[in-house]
PDB file of N, CA and C in Angstrom:
ATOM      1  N   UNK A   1      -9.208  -8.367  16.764  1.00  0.00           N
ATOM      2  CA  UNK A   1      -9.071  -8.627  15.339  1.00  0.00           C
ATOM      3  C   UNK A   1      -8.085  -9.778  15.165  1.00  0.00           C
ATOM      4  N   UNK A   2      -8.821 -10.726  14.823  1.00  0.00           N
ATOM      5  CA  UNK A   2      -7.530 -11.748  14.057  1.00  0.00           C
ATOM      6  C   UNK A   2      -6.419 -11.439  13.351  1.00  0.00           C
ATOM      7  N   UNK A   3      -5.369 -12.238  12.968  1.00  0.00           N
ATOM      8  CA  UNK A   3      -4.474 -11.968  11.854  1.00  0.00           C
ATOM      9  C   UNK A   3      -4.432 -11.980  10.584  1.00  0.00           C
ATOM     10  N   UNK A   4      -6.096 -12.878  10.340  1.00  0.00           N
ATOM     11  CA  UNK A   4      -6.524 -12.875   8.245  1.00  0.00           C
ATOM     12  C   UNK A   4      -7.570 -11.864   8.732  1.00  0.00           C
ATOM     13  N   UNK A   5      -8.249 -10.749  10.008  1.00  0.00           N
ATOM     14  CA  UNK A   5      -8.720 -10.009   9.464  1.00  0.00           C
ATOM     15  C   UNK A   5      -8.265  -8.797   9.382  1.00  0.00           C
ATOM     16  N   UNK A   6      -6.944  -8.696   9.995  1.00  0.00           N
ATOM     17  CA  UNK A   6      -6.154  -7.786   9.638  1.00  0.00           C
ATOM     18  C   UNK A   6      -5.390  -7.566   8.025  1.00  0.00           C
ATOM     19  N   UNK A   7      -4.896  -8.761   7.533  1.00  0.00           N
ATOM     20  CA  UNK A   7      -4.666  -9.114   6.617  1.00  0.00           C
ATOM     21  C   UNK A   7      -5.358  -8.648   5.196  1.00  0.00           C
ATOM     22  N   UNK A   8      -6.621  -8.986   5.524  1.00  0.00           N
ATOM     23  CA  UNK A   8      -7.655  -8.927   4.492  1.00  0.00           C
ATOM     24  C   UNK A   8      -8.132  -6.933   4.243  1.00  0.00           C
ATOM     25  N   UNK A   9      -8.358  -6.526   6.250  1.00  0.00           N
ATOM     26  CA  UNK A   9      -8.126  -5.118   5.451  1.00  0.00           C
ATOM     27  C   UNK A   9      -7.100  -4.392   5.125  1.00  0.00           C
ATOM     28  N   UNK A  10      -5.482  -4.599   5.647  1.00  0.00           N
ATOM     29  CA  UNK A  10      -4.807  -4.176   4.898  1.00  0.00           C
ATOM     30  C   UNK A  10      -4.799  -4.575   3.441  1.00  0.00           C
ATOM     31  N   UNK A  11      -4.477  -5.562   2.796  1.00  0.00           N
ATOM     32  CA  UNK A  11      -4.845  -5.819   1.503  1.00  0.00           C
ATOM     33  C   UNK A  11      -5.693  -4.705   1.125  1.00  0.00           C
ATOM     34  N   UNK A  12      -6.831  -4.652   1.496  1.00  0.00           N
ATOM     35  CA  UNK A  12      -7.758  -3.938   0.648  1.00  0.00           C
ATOM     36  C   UNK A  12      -7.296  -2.600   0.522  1.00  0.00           C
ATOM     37  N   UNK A  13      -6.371  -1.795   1.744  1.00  0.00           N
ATOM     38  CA  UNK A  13      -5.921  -0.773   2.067  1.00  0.00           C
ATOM     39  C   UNK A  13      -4.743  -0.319   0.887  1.00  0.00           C
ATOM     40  N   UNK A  14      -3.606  -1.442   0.836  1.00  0.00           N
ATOM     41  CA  UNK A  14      -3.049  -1.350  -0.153  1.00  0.00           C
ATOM     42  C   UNK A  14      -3.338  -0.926  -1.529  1.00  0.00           C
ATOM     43  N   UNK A  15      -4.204  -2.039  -1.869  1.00  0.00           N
ATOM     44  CA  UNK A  15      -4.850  -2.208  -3.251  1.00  0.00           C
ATOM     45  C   UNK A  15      -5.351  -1.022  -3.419  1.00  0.00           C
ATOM     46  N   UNK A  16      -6.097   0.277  -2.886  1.00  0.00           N
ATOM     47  CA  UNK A  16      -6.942   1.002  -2.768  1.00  0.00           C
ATOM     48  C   UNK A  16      -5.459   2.224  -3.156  1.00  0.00           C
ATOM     49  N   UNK A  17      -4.550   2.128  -2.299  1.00  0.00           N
ATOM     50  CA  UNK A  17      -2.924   2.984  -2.655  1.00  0.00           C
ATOM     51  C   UNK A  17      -2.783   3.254  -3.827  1.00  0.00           C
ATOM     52  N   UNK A  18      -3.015   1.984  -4.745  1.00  0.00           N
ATOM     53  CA  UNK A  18      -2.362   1.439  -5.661  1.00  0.00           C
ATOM     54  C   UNK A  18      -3.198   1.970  -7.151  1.00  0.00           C
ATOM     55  N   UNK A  19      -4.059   1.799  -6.559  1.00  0.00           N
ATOM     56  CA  UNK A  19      -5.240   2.408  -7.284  1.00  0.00           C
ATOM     57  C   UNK A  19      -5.165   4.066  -7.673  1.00  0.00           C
ATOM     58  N   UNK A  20      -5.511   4.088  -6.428  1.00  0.00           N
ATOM     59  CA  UNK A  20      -5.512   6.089  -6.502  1.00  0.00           C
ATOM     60  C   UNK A  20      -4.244   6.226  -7.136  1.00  0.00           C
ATOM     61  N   UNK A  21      -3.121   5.758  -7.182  1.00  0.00           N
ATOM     62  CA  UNK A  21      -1.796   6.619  -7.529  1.00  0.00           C
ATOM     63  C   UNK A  21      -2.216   5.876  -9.408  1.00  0.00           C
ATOM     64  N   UNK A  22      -2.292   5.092  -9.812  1.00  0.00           N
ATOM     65  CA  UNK A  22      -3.051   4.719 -11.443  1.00  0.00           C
ATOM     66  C   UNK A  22      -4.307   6.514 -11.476  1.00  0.00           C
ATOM     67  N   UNK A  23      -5.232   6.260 -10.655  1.00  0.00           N
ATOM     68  CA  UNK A  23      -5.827   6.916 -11.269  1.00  0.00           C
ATOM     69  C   UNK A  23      -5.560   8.245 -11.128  1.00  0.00           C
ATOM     70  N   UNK A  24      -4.664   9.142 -10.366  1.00  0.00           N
ATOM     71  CA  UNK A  24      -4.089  10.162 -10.137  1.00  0.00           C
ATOM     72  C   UNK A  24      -3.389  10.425 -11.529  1.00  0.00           C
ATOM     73  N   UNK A  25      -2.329   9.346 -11.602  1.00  0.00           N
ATOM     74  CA  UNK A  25      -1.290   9.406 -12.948  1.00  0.00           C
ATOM     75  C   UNK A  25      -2.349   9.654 -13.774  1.00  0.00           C
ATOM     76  N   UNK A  26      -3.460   9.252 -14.196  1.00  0.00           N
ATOM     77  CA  UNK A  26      -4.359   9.201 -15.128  1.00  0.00           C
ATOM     78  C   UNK A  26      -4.289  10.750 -15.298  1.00  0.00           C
ATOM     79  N   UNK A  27      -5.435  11.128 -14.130  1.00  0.00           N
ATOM     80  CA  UNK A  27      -6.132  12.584 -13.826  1.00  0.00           C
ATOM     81  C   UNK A  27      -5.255  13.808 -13.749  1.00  0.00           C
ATOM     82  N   UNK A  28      -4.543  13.374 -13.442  1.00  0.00           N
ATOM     83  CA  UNK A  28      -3.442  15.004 -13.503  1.00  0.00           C
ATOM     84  C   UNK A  28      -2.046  14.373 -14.100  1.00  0.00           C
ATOM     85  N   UNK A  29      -1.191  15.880 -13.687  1.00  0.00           N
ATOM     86  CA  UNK A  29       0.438  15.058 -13.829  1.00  0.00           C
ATOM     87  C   UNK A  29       1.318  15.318 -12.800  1.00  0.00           C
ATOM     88  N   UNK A  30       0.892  14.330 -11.821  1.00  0.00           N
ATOM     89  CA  UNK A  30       1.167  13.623 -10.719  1.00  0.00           C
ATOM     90  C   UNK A  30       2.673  12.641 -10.959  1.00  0.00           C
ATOM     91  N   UNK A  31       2.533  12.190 -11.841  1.00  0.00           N
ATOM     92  CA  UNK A  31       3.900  11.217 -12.619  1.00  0.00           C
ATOM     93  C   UNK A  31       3.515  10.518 -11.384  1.00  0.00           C
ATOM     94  N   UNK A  32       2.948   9.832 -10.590  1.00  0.00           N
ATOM     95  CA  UNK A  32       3.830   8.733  -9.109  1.00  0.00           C
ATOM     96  C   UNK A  32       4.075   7.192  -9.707  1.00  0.00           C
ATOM     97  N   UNK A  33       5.519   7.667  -9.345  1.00  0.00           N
ATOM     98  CA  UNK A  33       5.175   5.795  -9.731  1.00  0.00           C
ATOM     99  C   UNK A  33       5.515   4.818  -8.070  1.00  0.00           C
ATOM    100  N   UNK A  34       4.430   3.816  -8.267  1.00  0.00           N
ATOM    101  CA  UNK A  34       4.501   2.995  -7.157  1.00  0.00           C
ATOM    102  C   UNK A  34       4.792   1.717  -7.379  1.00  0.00           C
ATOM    103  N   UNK A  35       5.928   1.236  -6.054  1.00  0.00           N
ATOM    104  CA  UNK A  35       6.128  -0.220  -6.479  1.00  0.00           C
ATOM    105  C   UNK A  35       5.738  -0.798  -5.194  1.00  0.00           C
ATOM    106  N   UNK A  36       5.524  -2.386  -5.294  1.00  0.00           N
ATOM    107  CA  UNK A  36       4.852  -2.545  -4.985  1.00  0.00           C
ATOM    108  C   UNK A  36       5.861  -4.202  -4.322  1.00  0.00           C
ATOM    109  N   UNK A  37       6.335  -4.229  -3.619  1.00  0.00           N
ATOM    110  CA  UNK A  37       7.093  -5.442  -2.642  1.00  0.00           C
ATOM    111  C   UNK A  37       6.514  -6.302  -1.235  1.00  0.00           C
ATOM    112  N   UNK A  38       5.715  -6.919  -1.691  1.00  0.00           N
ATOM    113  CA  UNK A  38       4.667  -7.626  -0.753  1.00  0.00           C
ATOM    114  C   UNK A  38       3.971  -6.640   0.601  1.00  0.00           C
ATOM    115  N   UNK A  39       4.471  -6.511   1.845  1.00  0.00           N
ATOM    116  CA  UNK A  39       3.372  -5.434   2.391  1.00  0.00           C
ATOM    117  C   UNK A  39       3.719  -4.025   2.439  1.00  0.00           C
ATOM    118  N   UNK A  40       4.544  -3.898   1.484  1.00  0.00           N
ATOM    119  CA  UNK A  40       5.121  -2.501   1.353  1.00  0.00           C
ATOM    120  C   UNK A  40       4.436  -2.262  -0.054  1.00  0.00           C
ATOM    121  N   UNK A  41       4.035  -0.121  -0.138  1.00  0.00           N
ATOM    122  CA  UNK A  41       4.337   0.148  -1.173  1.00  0.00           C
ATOM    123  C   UNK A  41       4.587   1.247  -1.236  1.00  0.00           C
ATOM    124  N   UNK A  42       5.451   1.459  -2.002  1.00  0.00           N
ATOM    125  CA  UNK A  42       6.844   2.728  -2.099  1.00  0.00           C
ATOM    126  C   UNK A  42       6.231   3.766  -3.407  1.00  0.00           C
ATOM    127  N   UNK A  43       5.681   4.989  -3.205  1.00  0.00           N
ATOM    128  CA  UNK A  43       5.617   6.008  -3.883  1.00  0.00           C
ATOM    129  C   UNK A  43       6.676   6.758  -4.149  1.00  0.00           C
ATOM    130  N   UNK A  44       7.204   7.494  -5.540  1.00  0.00           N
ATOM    131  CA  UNK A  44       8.444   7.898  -5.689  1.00  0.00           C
ATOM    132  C   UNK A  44       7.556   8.993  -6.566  1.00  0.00           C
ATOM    133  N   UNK A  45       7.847  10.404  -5.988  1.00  0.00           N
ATOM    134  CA  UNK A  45       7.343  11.060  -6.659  1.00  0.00           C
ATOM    135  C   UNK A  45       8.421  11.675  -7.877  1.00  0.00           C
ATOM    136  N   UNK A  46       8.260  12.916  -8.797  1.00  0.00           N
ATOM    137  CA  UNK A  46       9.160  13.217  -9.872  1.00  0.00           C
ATOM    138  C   UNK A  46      10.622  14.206  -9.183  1.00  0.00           C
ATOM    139  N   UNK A  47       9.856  14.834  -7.954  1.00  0.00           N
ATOM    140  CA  UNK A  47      11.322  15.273  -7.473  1.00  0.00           C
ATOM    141  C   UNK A  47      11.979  13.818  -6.534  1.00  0.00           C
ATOM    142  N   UNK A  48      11.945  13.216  -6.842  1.00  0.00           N
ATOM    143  CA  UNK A  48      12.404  11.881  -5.659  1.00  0.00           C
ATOM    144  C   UNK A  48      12.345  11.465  -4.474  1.00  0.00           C
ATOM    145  N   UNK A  49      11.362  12.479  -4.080  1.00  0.00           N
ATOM    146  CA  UNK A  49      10.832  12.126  -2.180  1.00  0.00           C
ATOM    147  C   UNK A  49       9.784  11.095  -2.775  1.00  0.00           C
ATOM    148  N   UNK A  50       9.760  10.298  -1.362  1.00  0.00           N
ATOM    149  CA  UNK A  50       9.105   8.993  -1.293  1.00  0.00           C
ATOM    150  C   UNK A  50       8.247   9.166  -0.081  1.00  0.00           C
ATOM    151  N   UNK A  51       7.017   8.058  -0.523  1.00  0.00           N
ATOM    152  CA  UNK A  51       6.415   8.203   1.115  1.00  0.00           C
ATOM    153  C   UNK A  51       6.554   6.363   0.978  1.00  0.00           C
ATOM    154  N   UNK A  52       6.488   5.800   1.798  1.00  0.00           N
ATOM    155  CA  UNK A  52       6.499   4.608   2.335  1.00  0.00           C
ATOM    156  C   UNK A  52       5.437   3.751   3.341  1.00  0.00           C
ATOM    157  N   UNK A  53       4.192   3.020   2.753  1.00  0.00           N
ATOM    158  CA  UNK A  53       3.463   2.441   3.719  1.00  0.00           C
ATOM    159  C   UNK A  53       3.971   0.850   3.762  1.00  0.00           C
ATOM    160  N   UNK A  54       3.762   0.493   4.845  1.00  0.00           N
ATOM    161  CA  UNK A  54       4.186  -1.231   5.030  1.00  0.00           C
ATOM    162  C   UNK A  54       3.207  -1.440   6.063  1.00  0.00           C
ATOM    163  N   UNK A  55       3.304  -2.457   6.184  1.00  0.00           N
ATOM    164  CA  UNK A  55       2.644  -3.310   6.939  1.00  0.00           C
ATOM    165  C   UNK A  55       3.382  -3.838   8.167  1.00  0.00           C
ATOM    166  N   UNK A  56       2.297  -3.840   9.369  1.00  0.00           N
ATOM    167  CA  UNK A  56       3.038  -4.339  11.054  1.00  0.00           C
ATOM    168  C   UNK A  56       2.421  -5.321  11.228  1.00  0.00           C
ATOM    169  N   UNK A  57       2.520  -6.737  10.572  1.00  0.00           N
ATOM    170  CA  UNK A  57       1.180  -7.550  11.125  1.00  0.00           C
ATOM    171  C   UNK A  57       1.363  -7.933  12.467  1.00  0.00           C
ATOM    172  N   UNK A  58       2.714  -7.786  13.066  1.00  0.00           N
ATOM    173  CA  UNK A  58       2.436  -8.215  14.249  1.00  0.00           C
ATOM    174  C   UNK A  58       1.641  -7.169  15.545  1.00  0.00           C
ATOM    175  N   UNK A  59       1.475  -5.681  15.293  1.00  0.00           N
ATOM    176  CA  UNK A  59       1.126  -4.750  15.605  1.00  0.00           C
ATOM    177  C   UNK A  59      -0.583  -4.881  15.254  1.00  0.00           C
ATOM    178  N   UNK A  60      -0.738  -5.459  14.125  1.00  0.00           N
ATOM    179  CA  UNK A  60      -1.668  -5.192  12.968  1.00  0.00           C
ATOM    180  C   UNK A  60      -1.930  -3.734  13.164  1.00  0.00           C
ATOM    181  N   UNK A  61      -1.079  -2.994  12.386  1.00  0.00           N
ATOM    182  CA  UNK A  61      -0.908  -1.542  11.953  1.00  0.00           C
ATOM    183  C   UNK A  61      -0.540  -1.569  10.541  1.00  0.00           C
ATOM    184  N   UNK A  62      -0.689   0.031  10.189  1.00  0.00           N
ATOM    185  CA  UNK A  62      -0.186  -0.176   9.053  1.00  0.00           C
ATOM    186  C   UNK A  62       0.419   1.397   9.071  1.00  0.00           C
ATOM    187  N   UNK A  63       2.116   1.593   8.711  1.00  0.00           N
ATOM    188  CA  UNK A  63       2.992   2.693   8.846  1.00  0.00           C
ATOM    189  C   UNK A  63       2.669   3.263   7.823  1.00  0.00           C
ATOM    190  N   UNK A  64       3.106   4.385   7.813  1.00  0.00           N
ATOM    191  CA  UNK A  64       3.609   5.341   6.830  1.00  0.00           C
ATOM    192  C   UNK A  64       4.377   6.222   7.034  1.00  0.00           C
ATOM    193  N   UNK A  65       5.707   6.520   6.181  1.00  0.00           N
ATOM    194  CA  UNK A  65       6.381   7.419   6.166  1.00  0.00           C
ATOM    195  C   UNK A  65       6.617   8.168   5.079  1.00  0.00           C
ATOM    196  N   UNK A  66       6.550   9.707   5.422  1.00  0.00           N
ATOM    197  CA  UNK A  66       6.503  10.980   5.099  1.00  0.00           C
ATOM    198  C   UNK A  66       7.430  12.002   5.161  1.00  0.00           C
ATOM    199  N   UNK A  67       7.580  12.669   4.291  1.00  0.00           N
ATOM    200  CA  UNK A  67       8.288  13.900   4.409  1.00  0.00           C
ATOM    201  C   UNK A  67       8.075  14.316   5.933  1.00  0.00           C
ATOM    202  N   UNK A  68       6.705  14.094   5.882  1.00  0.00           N
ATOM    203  CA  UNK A  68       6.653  15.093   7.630  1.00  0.00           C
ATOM    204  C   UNK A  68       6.659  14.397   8.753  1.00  0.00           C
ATOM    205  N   UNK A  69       6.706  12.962   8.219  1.00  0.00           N
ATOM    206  CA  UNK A  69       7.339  12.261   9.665  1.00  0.00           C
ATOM    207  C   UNK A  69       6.355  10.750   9.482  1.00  0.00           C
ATOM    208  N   UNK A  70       6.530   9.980  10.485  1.00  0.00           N
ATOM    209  CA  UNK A  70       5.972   8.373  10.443  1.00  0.00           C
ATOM    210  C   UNK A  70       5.223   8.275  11.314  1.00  0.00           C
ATOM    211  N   UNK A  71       4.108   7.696  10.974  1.00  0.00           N
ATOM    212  CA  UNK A  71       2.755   7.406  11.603  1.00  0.00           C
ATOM    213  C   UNK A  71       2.119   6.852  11.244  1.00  0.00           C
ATOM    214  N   UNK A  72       1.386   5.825  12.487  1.00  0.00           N
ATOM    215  CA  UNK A  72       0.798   4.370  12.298  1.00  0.00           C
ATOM    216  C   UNK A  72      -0.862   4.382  12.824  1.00  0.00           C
ATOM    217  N   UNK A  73      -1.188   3.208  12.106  1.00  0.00           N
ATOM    218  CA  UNK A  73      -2.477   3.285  12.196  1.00  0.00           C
ATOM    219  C   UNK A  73      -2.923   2.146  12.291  1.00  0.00           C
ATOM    220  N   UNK A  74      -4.220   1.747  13.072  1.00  0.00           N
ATOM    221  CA  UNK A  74      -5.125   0.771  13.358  1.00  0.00           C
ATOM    222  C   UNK A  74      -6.586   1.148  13.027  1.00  0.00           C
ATOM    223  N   UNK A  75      -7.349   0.031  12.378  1.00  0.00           N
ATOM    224  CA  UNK A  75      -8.702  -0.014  11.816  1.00  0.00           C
ATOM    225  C   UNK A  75      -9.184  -0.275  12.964  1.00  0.00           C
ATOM    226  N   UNK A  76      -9.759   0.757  13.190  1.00  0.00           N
ATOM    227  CA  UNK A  76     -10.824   1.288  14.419  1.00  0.00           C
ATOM    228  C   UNK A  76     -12.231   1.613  13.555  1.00  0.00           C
ATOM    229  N   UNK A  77     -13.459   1.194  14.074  1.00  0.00           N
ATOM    230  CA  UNK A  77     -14.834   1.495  13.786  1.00  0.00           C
ATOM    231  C   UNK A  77     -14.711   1.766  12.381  1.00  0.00           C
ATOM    232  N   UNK A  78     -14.515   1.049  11.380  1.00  0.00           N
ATOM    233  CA  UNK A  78     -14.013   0.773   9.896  1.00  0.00           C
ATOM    234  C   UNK A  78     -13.315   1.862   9.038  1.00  0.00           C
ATOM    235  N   UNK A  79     -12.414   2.122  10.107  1.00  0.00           N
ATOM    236  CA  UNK A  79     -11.439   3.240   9.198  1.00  0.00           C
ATOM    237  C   UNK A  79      -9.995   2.878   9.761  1.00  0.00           C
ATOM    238  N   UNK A  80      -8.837   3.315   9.253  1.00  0.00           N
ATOM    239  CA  UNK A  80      -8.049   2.889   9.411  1.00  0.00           C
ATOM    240  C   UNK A  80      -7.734   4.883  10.186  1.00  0.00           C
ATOM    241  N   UNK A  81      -6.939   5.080  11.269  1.00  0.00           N
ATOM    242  CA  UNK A  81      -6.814   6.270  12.557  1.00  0.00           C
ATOM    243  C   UNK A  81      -5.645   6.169  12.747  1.00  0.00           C
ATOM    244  N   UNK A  82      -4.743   7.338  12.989  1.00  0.00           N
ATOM    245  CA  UNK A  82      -3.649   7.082  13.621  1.00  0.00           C
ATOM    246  C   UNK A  82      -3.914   7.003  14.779  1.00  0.00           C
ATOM    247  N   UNK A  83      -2.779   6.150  14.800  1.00  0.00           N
ATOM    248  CA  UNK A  83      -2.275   6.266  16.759  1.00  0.00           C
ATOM    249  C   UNK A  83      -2.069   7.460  17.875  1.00  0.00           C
ATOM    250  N   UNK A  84      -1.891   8.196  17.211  1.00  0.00           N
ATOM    251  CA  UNK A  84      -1.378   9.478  17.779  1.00  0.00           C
ATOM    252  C   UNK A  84      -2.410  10.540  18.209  1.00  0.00           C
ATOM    253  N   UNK A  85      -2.617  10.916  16.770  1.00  0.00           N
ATOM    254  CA  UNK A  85      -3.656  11.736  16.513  1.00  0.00           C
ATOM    255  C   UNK A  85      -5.369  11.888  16.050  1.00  0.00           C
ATOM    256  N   UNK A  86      -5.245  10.596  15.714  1.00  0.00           N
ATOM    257  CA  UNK A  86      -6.618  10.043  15.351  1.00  0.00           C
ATOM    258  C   UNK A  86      -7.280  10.517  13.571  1.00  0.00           C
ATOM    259  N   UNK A  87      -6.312  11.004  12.864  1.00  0.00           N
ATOM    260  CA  UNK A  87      -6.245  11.252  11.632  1.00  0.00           C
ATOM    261  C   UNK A  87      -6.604  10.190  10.966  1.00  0.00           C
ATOM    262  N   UNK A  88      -7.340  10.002   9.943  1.00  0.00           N
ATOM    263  CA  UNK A  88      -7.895   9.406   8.739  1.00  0.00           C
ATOM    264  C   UNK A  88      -6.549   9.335   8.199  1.00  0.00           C
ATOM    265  N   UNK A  89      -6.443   7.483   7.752  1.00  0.00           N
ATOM    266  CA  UNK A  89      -5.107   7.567   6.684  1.00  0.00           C
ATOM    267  C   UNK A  89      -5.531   7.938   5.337  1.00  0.00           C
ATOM    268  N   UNK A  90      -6.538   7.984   4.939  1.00  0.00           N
ATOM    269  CA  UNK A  90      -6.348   8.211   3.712  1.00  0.00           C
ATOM    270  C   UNK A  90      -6.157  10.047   3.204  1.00  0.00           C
ATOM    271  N   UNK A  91      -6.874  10.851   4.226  1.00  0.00           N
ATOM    272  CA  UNK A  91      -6.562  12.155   4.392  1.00  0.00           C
ATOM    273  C   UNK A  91      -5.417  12.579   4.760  1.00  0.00           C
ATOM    274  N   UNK A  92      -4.829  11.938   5.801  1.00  0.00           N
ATOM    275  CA  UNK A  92      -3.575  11.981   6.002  1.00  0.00           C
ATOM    276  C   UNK A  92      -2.176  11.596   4.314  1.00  0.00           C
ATOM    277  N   UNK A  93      -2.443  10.576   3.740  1.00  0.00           N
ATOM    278  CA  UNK A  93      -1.939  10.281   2.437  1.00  0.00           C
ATOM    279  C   UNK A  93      -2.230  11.585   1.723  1.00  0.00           C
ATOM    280  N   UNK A  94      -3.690  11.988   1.848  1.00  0.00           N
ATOM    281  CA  UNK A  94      -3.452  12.977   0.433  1.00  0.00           C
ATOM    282  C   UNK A  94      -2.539  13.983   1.001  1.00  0.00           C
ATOM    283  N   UNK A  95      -3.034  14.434   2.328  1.00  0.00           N
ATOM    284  CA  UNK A  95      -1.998  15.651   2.790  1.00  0.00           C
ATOM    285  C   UNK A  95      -0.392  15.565   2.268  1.00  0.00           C
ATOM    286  N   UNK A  96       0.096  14.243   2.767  1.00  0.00           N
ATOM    287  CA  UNK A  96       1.217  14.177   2.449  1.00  0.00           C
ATOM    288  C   UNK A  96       2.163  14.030   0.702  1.00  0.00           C
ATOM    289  N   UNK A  97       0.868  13.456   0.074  1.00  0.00           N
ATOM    290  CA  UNK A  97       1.438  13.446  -0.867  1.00  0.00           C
ATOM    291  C   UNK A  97       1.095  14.863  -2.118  1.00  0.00           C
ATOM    292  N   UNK A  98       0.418  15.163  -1.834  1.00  0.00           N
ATOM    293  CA  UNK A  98       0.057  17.038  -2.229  1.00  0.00           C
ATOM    294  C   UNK A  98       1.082  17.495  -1.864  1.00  0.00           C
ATOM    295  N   UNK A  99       1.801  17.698   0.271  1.00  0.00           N
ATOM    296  CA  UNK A  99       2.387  18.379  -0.207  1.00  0.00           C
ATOM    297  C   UNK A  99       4.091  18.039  -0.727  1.00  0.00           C
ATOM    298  N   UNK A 100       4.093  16.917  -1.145  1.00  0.00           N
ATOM    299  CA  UNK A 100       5.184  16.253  -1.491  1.00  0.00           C
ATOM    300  C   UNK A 100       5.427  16.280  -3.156  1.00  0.00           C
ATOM    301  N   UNK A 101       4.460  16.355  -4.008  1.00  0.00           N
ATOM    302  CA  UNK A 101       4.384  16.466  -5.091  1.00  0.00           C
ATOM    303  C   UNK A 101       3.766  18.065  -5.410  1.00  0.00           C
ATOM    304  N   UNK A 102       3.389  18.964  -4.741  1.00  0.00           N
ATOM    305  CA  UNK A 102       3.351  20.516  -4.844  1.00  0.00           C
ATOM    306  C   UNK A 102       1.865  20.389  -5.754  1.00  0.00           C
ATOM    307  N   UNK A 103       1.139  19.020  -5.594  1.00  0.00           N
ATOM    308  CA  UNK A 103       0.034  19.469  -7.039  1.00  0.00           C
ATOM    309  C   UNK A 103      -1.653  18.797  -5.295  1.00  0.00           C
ATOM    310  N   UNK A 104      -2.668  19.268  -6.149  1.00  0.00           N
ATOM    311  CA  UNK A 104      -3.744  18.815  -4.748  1.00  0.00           C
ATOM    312  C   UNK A 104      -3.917  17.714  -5.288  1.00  0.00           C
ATOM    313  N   UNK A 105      -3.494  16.356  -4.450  1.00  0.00           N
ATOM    314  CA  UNK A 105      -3.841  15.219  -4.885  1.00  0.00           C
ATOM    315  C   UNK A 105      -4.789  14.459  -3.552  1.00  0.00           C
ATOM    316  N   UNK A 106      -6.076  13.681  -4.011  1.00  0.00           N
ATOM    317  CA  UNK A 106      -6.657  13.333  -3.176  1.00  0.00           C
ATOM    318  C   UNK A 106      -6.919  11.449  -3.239  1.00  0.00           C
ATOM    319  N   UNK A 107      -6.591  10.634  -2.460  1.00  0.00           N
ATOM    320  CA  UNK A 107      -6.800   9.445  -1.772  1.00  0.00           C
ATOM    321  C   UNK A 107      -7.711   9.274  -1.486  1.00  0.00           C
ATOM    322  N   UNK A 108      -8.909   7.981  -1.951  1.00  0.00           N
ATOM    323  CA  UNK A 108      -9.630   7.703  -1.613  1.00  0.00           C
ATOM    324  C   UNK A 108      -9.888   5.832  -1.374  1.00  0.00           C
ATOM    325  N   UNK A 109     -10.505   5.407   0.335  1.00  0.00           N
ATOM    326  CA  UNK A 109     -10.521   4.251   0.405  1.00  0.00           C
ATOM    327  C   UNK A 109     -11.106   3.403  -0.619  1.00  0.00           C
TER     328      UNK A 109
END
């Protein structure tokens, strides 16, 4: 993978974050507010735990950190997998942020 095609699917990965937490706030009361600092974006939920995804372009990964711990991922066969475990990030996101905000919230690419 190049570095603009890493680029291009994180972007989309982001944008897609950014999204679900708008349309979450919408759909329930989720309250998240997300900001948003070039390849980072910082979820702050209403009790004040945060999860944290950024960007590794030199890895071309993309982190996240969690209440339940940090784990990275590479777009393998058009999904983005952890390293570790081979978890779906975006399943992995809802897990974490459900159980971080106590409500079932679901992430979608």
């Amino acid at each position: 993978m190049t570095d603009l095609e890493f680029m291009d699917l994180a972007e989309r990965l982001l944008r897609a974050v950014e999204a679900g937490c708008d349309a979450l706030n919408d759909e329930t009361d989720a309250d998240i507010d997300n900001q948003r600092t070039g390849g980072m974006v910082t979820l702050t939920f209403p009790n004040r735990s945060q999860i944290v995804i950024n960007l590794q372009r030199p890895l071309h990964e993309v982190w996240m950190a969690a209440k339940s711990g940090g784990y990275h991922y590479r777009h393998v066969e058009g999904t983005w997998r952890d390293t570790k475990g081979g978890d779906e990030f975006f399943a992995a996101l809802s897990r974490a942020a459900s159980e971080q905000s106590g409500l079932d919230l679901q992430f979608h690419p």
